[in-house]
Protein backbone atom coordinates (compact mmCIF):
# COMPACT_ATOMS: atom_id res chain seq x y z
CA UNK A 1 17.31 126.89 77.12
CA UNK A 2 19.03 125.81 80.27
CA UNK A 3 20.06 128.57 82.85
CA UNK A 4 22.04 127.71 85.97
CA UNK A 5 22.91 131.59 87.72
CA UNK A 6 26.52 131.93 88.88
CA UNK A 7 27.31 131.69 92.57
CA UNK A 8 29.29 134.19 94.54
CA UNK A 9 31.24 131.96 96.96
CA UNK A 10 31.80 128.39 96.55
CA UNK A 11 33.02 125.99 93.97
CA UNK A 12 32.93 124.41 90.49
CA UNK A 13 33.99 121.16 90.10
CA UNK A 14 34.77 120.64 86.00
CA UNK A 15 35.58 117.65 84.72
CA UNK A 16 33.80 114.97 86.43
CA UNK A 17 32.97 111.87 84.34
CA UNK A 18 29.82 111.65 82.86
CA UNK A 19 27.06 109.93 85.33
CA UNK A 20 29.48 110.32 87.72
CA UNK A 21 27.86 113.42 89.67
CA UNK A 22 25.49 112.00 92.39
CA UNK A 23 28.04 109.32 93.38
CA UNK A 24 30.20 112.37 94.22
CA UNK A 25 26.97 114.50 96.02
CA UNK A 26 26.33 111.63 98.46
CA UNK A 27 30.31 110.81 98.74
CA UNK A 28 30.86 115.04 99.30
CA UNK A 29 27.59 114.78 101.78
CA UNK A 30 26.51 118.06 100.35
CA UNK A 31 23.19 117.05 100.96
CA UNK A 32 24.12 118.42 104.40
CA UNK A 33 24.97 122.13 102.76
CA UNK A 34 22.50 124.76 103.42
CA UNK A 35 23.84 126.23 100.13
CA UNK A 36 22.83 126.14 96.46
CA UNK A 37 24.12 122.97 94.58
CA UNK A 38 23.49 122.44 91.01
CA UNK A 39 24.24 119.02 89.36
CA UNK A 40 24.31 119.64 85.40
CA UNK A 41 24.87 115.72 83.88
CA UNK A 42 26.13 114.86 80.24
CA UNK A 43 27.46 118.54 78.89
CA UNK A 44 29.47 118.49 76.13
CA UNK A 45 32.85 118.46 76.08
CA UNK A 46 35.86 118.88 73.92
CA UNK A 47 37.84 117.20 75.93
CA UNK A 48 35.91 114.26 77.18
CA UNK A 49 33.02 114.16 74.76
CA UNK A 50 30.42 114.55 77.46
CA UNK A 51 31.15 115.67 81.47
CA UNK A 52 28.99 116.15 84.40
CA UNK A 53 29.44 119.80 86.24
CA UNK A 54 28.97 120.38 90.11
CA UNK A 55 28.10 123.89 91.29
CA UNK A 56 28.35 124.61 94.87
CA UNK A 57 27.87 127.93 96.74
CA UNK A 58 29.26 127.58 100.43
CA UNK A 59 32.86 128.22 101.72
CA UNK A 60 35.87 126.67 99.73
CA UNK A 61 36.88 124.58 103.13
CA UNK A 62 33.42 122.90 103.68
CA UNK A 63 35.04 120.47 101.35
CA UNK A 64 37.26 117.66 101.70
CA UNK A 65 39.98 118.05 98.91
CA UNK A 66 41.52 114.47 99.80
CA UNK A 67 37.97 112.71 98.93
CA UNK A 68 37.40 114.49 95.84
CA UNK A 69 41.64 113.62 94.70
CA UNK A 70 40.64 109.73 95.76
CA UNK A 71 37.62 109.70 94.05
CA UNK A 72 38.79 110.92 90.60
CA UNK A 73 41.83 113.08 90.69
CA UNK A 74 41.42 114.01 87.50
CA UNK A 75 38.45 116.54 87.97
CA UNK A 76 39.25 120.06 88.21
CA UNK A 77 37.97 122.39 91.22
CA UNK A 78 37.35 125.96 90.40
CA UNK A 79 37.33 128.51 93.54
CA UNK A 80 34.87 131.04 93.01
CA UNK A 81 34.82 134.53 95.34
CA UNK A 82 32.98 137.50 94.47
CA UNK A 83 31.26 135.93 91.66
CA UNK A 84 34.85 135.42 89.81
CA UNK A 85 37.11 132.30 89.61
CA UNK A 86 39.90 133.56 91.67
CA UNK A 87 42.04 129.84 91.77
CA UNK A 88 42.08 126.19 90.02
CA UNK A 89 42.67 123.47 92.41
CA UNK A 90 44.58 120.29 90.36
CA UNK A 91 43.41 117.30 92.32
CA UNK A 92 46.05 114.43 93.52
CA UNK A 93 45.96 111.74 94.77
CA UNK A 94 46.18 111.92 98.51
CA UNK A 95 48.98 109.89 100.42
CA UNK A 96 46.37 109.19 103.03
CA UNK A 97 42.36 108.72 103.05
CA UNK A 98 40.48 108.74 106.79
CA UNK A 99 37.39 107.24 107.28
CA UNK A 100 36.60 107.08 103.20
CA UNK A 101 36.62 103.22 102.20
CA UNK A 102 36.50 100.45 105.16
CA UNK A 103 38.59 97.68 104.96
CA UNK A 104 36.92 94.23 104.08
CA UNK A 105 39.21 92.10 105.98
CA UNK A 106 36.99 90.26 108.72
CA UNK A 107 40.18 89.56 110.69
CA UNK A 108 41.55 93.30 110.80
CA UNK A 109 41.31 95.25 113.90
CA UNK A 110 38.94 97.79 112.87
CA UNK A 111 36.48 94.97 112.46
CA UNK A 112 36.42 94.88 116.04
CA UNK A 113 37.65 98.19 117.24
CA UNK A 114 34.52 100.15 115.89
CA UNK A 115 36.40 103.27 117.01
CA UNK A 116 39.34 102.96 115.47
CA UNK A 117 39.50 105.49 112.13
CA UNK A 118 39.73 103.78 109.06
CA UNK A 119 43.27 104.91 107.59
CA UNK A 120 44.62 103.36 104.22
CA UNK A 121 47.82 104.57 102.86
CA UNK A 122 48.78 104.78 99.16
CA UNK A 123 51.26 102.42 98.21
CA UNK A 124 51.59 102.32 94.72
CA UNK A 125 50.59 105.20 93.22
CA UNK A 126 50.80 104.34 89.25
CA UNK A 127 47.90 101.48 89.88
CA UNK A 128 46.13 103.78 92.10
CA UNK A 129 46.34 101.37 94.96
CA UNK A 130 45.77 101.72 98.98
CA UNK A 131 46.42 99.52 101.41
CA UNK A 132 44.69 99.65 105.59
CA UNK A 133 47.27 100.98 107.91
CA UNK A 134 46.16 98.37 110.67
CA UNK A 135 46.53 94.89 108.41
CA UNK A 136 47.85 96.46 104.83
CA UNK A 137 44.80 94.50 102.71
CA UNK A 138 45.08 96.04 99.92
CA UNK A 139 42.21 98.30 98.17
CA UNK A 140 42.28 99.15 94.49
CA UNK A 141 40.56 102.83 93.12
């Protein structure tokens, strides 16, 4: 029998897509956390048949809300304090993403301005697509 222990601070996200879990880890960085993180792949679900589960124990703010609501906005992120689930974050997607995805066009500044942030806005949000503030090539989730 499986037994993952509860956490007293920190966060579960629900609802992730199933083999969908370490893409999220490395794109989260939490292998930077000094915390507990449990990765629990292919549960069952009623909802989605199967799901993968993150478990986090660290502050709620360690994480970045807007790279979780690009990445799938669809998961769901349950606060935990004091060993209860005290809110449920609903994911959207966010009107801006910083230094997420890098634009592919060889001819846009950011190419050559290392510096430069990489910003893309979202410009159509049914399709789910952004576009780079600097030369607007578009990028599709």
């Amino acid at each position: 029998m499986l037994n993952i222990s509860g956490i007293h601070e920190g966060f579960v996200l629900d609802h992730i897509k199933a083999g969908e879990s370490m893409q999220i880890y490395h794109d989260l960085k939490l292998n930077q956390f000094d915390g507990t993180v449990a990765i629990i792949m292919n549960v069952a679900s009623k909802k989605m048949g199967t799901k993968d589960i993150i478990k986090v124990e660290c502050p709620i703010d360690a994480i970045d809300l807007d790279i979780l609501g690009y990445i799938d906005h669809n998961i769901t992120v349950n606060v935990i304090q004091h060993d209860e689930i005290v809110d449920k974050k609903v994911l959207q997607l966010p009107k801006q993403i910083k230094n997420v995805i890098a634009c592919k066009n060889p001819r846009c500044i950011t190419s050559i301005e290392q510096e430069l942030d990489q910003i893309f806005i979202l410009t159509d949000e049914e399709n789910e697509v952004y576009r780079c503030k600097y030369c607007e090539e578009k990028y599709g989730c």
